[in-house]
Protein backbone atom coordinates (compact mmCIF):
# COMPACT_ATOMS: atom_id res chain seq x y z
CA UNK A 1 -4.39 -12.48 -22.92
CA UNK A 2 -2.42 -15.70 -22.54
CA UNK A 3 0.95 -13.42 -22.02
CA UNK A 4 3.18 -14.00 -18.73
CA UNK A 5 5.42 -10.94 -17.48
CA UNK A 6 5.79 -11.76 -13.45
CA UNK A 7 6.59 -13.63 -10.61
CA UNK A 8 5.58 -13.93 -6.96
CA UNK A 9 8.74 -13.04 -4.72
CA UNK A 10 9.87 -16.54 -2.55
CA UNK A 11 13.54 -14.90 -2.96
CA UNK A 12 14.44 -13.43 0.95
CA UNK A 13 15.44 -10.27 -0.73
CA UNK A 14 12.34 -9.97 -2.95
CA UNK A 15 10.09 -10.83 -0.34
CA UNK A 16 11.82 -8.31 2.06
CA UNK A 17 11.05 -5.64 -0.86
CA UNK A 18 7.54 -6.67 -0.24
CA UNK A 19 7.75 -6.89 3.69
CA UNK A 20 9.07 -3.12 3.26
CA UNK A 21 6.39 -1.63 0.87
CA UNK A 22 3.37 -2.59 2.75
CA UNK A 23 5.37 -0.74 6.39
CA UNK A 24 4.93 2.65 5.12
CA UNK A 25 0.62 4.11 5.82
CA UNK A 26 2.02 7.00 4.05
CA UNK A 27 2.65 6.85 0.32
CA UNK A 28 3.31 3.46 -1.58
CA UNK A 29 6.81 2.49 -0.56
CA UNK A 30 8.76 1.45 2.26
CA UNK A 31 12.85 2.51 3.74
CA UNK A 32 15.69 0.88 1.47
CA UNK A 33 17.83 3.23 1.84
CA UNK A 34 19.29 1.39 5.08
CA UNK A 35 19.58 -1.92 3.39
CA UNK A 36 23.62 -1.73 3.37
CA UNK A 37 23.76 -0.87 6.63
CA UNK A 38 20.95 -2.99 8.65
CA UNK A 39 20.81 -5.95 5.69
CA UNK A 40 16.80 -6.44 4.73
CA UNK A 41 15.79 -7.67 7.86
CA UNK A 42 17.14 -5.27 10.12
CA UNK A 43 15.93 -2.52 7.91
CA UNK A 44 12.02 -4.53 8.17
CA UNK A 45 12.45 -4.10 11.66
CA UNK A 46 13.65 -0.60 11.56
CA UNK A 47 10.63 0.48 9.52
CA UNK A 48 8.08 2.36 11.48
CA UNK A 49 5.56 4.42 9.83
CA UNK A 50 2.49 5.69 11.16
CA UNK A 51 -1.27 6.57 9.59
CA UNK A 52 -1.52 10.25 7.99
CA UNK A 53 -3.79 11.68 5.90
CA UNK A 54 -6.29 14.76 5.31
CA UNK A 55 -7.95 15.31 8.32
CA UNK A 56 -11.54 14.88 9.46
CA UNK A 57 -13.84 13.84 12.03
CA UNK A 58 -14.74 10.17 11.36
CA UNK A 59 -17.78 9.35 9.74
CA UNK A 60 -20.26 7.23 11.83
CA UNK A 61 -20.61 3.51 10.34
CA UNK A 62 -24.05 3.22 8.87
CA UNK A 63 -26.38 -0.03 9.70
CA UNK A 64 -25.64 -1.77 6.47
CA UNK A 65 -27.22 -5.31 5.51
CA UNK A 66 -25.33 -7.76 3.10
CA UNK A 67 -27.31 -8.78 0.38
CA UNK A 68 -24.55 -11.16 -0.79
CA UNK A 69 -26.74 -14.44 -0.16
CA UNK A 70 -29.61 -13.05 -2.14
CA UNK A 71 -27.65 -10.68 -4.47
CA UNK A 72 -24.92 -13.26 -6.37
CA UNK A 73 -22.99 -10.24 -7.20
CA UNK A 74 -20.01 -7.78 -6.35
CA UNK A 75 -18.61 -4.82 -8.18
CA UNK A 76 -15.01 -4.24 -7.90
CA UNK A 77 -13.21 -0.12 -8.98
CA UNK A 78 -9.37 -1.22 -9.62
CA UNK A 79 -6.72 0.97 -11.64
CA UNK A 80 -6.28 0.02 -15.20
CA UNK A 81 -3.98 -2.72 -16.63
CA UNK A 82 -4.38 -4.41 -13.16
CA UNK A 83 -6.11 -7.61 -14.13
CA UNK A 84 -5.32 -10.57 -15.92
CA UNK A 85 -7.24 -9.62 -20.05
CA UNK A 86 -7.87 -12.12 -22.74
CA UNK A 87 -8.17 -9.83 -25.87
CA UNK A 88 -9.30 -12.10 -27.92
CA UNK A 89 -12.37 -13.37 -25.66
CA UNK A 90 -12.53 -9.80 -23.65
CA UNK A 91 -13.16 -10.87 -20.96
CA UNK A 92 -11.12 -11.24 -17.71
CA UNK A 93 -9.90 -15.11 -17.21
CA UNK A 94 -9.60 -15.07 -13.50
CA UNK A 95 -13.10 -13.68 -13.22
CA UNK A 96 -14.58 -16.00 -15.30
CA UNK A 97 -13.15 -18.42 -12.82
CA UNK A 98 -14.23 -17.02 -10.07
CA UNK A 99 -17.93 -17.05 -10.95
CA UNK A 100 -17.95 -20.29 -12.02
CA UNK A 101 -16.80 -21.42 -9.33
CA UNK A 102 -19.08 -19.24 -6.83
CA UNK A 103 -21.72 -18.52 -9.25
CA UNK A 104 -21.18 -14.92 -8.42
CA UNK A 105 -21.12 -12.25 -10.94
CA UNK A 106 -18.51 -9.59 -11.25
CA UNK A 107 -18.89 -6.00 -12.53
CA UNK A 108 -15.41 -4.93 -12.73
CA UNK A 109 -14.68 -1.09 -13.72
CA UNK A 110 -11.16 0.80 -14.36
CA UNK A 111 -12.55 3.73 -11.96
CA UNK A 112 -9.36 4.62 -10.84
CA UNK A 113 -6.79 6.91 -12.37
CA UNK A 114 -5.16 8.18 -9.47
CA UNK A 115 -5.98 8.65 -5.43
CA UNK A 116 -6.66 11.97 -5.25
CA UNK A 117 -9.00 11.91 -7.90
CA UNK A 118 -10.84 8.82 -6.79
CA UNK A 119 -11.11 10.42 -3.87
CA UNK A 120 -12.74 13.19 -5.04
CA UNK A 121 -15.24 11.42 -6.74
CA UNK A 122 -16.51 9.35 -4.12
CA UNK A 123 -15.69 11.28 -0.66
CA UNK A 124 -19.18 13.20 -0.44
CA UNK A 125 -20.87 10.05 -0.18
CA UNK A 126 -18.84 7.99 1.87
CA UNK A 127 -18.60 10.59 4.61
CA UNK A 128 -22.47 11.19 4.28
CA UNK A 129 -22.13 6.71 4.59
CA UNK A 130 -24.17 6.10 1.62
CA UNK A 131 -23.32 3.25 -1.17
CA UNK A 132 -20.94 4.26 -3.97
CA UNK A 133 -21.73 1.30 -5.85
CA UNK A 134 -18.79 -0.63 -5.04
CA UNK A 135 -18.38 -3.30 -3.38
CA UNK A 136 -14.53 -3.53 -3.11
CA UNK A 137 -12.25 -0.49 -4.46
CA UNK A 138 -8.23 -0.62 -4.45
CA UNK A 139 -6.26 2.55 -3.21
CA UNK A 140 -2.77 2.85 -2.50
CA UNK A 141 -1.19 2.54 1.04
CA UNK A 142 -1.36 6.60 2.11
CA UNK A 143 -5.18 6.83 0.62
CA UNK A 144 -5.90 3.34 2.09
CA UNK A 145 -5.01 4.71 5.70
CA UNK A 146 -6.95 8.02 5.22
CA UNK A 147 -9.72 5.85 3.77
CA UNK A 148 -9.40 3.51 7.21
CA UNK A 149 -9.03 6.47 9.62
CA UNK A 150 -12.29 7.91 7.91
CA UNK A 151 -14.25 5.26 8.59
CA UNK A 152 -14.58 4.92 4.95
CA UNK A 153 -14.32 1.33 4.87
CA UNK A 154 -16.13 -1.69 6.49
CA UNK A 155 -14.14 -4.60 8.41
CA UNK A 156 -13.34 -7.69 6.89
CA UNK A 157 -14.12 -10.57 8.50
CA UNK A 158 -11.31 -13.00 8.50
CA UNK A 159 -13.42 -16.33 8.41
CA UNK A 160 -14.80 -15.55 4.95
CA UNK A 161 -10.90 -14.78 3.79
CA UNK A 162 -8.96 -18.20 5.09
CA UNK A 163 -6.67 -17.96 2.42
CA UNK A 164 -5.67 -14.57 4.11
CA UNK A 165 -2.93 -17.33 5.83
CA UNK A 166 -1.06 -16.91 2.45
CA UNK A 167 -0.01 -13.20 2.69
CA UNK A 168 3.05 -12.92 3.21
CA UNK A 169 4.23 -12.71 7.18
CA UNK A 170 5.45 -9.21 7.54
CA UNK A 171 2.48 -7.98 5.05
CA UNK A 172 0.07 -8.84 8.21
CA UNK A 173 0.33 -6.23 10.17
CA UNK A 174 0.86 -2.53 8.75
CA UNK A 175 0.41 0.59 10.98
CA UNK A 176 -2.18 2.09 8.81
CA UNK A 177 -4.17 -1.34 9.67
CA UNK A 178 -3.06 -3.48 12.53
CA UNK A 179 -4.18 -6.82 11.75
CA UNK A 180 -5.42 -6.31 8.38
CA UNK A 181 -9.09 -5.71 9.63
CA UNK A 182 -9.72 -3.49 7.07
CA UNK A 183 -7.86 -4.04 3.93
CA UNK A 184 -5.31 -6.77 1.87
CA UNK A 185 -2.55 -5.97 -0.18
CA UNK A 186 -3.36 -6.14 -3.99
CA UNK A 187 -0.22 -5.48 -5.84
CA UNK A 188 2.81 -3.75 -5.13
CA UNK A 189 5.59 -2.02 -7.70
CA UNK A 190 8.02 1.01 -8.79
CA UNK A 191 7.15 4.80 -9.83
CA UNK A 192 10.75 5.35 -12.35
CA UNK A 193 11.21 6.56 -15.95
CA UNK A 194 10.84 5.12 -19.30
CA UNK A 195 11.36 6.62 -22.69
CA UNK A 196 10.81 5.14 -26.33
CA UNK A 197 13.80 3.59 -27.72
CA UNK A 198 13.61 4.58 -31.06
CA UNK A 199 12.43 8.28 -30.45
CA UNK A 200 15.12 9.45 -27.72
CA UNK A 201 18.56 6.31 -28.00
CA UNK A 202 20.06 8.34 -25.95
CA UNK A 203 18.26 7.41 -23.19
CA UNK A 204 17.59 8.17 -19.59
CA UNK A 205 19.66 7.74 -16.48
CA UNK A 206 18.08 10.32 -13.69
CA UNK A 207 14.78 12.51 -13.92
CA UNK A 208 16.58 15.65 -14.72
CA UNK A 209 17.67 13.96 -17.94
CA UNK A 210 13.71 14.80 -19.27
CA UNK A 211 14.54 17.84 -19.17
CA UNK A 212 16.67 17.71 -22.74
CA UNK A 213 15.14 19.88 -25.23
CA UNK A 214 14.92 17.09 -27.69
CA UNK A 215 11.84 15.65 -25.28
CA UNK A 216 9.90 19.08 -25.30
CA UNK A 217 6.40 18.82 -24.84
CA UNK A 218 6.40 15.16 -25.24
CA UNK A 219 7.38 14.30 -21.27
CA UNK A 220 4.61 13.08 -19.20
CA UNK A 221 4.42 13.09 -15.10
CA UNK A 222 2.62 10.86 -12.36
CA UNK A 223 -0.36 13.18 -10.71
CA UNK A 224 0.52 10.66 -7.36
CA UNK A 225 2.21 13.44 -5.28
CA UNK A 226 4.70 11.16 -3.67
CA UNK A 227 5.49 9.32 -6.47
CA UNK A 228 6.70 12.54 -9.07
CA UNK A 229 8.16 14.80 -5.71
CA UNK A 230 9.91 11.94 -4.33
CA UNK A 231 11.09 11.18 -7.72
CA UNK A 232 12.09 15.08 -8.09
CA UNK A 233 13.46 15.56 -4.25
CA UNK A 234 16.02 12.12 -4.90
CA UNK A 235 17.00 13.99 -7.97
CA UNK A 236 17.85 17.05 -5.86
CA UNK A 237 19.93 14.82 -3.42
CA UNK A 238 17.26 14.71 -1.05
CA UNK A 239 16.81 11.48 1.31
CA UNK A 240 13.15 11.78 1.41
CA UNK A 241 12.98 8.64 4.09
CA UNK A 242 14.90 11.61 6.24
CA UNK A 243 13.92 14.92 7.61
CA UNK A 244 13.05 16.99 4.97
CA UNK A 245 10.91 19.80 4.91
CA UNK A 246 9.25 22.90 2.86
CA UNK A 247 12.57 24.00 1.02
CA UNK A 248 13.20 20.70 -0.04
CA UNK A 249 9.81 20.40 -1.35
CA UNK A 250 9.59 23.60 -2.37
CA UNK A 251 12.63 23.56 -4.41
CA UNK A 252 11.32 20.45 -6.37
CA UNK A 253 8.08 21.67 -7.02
CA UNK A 254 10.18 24.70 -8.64
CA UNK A 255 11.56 22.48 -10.98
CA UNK A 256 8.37 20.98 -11.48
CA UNK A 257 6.77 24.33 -12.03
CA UNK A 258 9.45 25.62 -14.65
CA UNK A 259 8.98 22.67 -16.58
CA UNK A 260 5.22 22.49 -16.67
CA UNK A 261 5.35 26.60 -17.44
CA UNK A 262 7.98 26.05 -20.21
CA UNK A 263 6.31 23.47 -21.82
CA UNK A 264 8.89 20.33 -21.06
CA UNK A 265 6.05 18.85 -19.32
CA UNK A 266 3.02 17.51 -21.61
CA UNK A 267 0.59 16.66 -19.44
CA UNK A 268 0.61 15.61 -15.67
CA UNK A 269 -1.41 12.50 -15.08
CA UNK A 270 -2.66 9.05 -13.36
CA UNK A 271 -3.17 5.74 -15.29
CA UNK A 272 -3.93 7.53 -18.67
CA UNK A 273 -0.92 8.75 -19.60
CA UNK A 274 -0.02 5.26 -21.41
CA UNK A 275 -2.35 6.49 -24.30
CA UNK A 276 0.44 9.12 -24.65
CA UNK A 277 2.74 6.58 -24.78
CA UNK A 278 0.78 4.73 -27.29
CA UNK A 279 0.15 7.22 -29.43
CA UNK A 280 3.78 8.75 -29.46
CA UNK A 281 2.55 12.14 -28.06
CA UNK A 282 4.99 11.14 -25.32
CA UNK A 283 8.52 9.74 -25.65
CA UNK A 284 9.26 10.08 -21.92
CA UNK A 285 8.16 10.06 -18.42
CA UNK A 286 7.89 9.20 -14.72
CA UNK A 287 6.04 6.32 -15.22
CA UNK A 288 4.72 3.12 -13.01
CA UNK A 289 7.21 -0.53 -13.79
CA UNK A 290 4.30 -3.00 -14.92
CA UNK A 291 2.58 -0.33 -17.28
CA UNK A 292 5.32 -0.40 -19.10
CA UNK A 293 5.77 -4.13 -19.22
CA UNK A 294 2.44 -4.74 -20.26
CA UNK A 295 2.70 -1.22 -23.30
CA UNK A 296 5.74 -3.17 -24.55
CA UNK A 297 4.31 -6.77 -24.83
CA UNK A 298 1.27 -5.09 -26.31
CA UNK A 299 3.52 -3.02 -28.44
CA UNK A 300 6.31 -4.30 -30.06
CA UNK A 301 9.15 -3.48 -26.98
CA UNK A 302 9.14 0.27 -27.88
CA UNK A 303 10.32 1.24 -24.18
CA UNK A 304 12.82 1.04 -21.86
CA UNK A 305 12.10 1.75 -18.04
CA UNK A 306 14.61 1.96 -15.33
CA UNK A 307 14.90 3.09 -11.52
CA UNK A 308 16.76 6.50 -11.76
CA UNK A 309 20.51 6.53 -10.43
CA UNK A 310 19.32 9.01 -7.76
CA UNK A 311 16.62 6.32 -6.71
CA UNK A 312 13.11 5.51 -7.49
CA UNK A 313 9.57 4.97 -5.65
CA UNK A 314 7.89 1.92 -4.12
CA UNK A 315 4.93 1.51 -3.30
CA UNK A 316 1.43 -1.15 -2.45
CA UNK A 317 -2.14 -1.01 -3.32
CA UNK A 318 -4.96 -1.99 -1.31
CA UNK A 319 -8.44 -4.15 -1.52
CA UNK A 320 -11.08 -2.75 0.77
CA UNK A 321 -15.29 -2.44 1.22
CA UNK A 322 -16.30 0.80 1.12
CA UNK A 323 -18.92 1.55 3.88
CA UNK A 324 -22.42 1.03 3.17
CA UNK A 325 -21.43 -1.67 0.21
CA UNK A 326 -24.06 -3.79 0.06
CA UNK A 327 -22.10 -7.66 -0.59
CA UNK A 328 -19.67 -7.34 1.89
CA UNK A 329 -19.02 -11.40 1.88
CA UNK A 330 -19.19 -10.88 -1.73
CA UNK A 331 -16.51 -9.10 -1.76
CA UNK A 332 -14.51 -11.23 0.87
CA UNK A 333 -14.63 -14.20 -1.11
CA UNK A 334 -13.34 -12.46 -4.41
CA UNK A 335 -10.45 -11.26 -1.72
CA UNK A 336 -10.29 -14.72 -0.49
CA UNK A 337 -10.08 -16.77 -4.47
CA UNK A 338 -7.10 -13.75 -5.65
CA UNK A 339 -5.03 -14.90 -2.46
CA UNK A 340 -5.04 -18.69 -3.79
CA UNK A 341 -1.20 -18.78 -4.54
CA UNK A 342 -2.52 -20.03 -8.64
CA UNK A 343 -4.92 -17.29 -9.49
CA UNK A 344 -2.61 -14.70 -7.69
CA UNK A 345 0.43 -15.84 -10.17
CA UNK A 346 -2.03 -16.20 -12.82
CA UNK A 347 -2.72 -12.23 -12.07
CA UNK A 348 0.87 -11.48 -11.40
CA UNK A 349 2.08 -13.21 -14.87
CA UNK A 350 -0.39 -10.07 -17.10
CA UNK A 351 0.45 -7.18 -14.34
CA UNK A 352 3.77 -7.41 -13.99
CA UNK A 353 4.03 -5.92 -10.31
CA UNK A 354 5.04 -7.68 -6.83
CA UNK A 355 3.05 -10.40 -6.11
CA UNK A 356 2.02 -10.17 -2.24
CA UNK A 357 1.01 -14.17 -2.22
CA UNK A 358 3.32 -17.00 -0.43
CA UNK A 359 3.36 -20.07 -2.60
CA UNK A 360 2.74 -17.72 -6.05
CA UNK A 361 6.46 -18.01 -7.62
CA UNK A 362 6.10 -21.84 -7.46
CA UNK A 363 3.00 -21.69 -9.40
CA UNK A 364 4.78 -18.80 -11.54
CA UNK A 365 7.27 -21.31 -12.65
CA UNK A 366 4.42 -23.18 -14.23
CA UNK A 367 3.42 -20.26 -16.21
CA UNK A 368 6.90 -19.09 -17.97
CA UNK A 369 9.88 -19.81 -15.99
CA UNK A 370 11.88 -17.08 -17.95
CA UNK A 371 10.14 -14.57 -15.88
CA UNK A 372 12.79 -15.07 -13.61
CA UNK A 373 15.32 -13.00 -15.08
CA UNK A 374 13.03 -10.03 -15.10
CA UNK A 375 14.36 -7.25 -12.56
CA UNK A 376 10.60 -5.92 -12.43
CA UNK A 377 9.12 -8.86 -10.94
CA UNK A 378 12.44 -10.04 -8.93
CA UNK A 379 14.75 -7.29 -7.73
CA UNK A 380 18.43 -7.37 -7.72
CA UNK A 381 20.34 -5.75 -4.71
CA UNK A 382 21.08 -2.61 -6.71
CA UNK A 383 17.37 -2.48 -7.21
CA UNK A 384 16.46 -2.53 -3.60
CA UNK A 385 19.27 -0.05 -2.70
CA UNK A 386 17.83 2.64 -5.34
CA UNK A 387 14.21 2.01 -3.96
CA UNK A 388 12.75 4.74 -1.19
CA UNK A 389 9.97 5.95 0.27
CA UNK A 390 8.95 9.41 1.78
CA UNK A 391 9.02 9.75 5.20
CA UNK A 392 5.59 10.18 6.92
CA UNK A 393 3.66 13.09 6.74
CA UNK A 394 1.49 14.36 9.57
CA UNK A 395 -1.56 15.63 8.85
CA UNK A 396 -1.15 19.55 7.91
CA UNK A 397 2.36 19.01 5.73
CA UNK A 398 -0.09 16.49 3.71
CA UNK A 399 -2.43 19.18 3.65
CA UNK A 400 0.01 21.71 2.48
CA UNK A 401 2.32 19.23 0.05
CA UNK A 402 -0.72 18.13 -1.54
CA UNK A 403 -2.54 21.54 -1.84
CA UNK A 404 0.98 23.14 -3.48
CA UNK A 405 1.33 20.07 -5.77
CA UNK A 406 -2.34 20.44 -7.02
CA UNK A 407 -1.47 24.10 -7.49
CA UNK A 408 1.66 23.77 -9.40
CA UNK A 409 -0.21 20.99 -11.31
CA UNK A 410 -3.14 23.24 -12.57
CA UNK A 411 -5.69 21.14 -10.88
């Protein structure tokens, strides 16, 4: 796909927004809610978040050898719609790049529909440090730091990744990962709501608006815990950067409940629920902010997504080796090409989410300078004041969120 949606943030403010989302180990967002008060930098300083996760004793780090100089290949588990597509060559531009330019192949998979599920899939082995067959997967911030703490994931090594000099300076050090030994920041973006314009005009302003009965049975919600709660606890009035606890949660999981029970709620999902959207089973939803950039370019403009009056979610994704993958450098060179400041705007321009890349929005302009304008890729101060993330969790309220969430859920 030749389309272009985004732009790398140069802008102070946007690449504060950035700075902020990649300060939080816990879920995939960083502390707005300040920004009045403190302005963006104070409020990057102010941000201190620290790693939390399901416990565990961590695994011990197998003797693994890189086959990367023999084996001209790495395999790479990313979340759908999160890669530059040509549909009318299938095939993925930047990777075709890539390996001719390396000669190394890549087998690139849309594994991942949400953390907890990923997790699922893949935790047996990784604790028992045996090869999932990946050589690079992308988690969010909260799984990334349980993933890290695990010893889930092998260190990078910086000399194979110079172009690491290009993230961007407060992106270099996050709490979860002092130093960025273990992990680089992929893409970063919003958790909101979207309807179709045609099936509900009326529209949405907060989440308790997909609650009308007119969207009954055709409302879909996020299976990411932090993203649908925290969307649910702003709605309640709830500064969820601040010191809530169990009622708080426990009276938006209520709400959550009722409307699952009463049938409000279609399904609760990850990535997938899009197909809902495509196929008009769903007119409404908490939703992710380049999904439904990408739906609308692919689909005529059919949706509308906004950050919810009560606030909205941010959050980052992360590239890391799994333990026991077998082309480590592999891996680190695919890191090192998507952190050239062209191929990352390239990316940026089809995914539609924050850019974490110095130098990108220059190249951006090259690619459709109207992308400007769009508040997804560059945020306006109202944005950034509506954007929050959920203060960190130790390690038995994730336990206990999580395993009340998954309840209410059905899972």
């Amino acid at each position: 796909m030749s389309n272009s949606h985004r732009r790398l943030p140069e802008d102070p403010q946007i690449r504060a927004l950035v700075n902020m989302m990649s300060s939080r180990s816990m879920s995939r967002r960083s502390m707005l809610g300040a920004a009045g008060a403190l302005g963006l930098t104070g409020l990057l300083a102010a941000c201190g978040t620290g790693g939390t996760g399901t416990g565990g004793s961590k695994a011990p780090a197998p003797s693994v050898e890189d086959l990367s100089e023999s084996e001209k290949t790495v395999n790479w588990a990313n979340w759908t719609l999160y890669l530059d597509y040509d549909d009318a060559k299938k095939n993925y531009p930047t990777l075709q790049k890539f390996t001719k330019e390396t000669g190394i192949k890549v087998s690139y998979s849309e594994d991942i529909d949400g953390n907890d599920t990923y997790y699922g899939k893949v935790q047996g082995q990784l604790s028992a440090g045996q090869d999932i067959g990946k050589d690079i997967f992308t988690l969010t911030d909260w799984m990334a730091s349980r993933m890290i703490r695990q010893g889930y994931t092998q260190e990078l090594d910086h000399a194979n990744i110079p172009n690491i000099s290009n993230l961007l300076p407060n992106l270099q050090n996050v709490d979860f990962d002092p130093g960025r030994k273990h992990s680089l920041t992929w893409q970063s973006g919003y958790a909101g709501i979207a309807w179709n314009k045609k099936k509900f005009p009326k529209g949405l302003r907060n989440v308790s608006d997909l609650w009308d009965p007119a969207l009954k049975g055709r409302v879909t919600v996020l299976d990411e815990m932090r993203d649908t709660m925290g969307l649910l606890m702003l709605d309640n009035g709830v500064d969820i950067a601040g010191s809530w606890g169990d009622n708080e949660f426990g009276a938006a999981l209520d709400v959550l409940r009722d409307n699952i029970d009463n049938g409000q709620i279609r399904q609760v999902k990850g990535n997938s629920y899009k197909e809902d959207f495509i196929s008009g089973d769903a007119i409404a939803g908490i939703v992710w902010s380049g999904d439904l950039t990408q739906l609308n370019f692919e689909n005529d403009d059919q949706w509308e997504f906004v950050l919810p009056e009560a606030g909205g979610t941010l959050w980052s994704d992360n590239l890391m080796v799994p333990v026991a993958a077998k082309h480590k450098t592999n891996a680190e060179k695919l890191m090192n090409f998507y952190y050239d400041p062209a191929i990352a705007a390239e990316v940026a321009a089809y995914v539609n989410y924050i850019c974490p890349v110095a130098g990108a929005r220059e190249e951006m302009e090259k690619i459709d300078p109207e992308l400007v304008e769009n508040h997804l890729i560059f945020p306006s101060e109202e944005d950034l004041t509506k954007a929050h993330v959920i203060r960190t969790l130790n390690a038995d309220e994730e336990m206990n969120f999580s395993s009340e969430f998954q309840s209410a859920i059905g899972v």
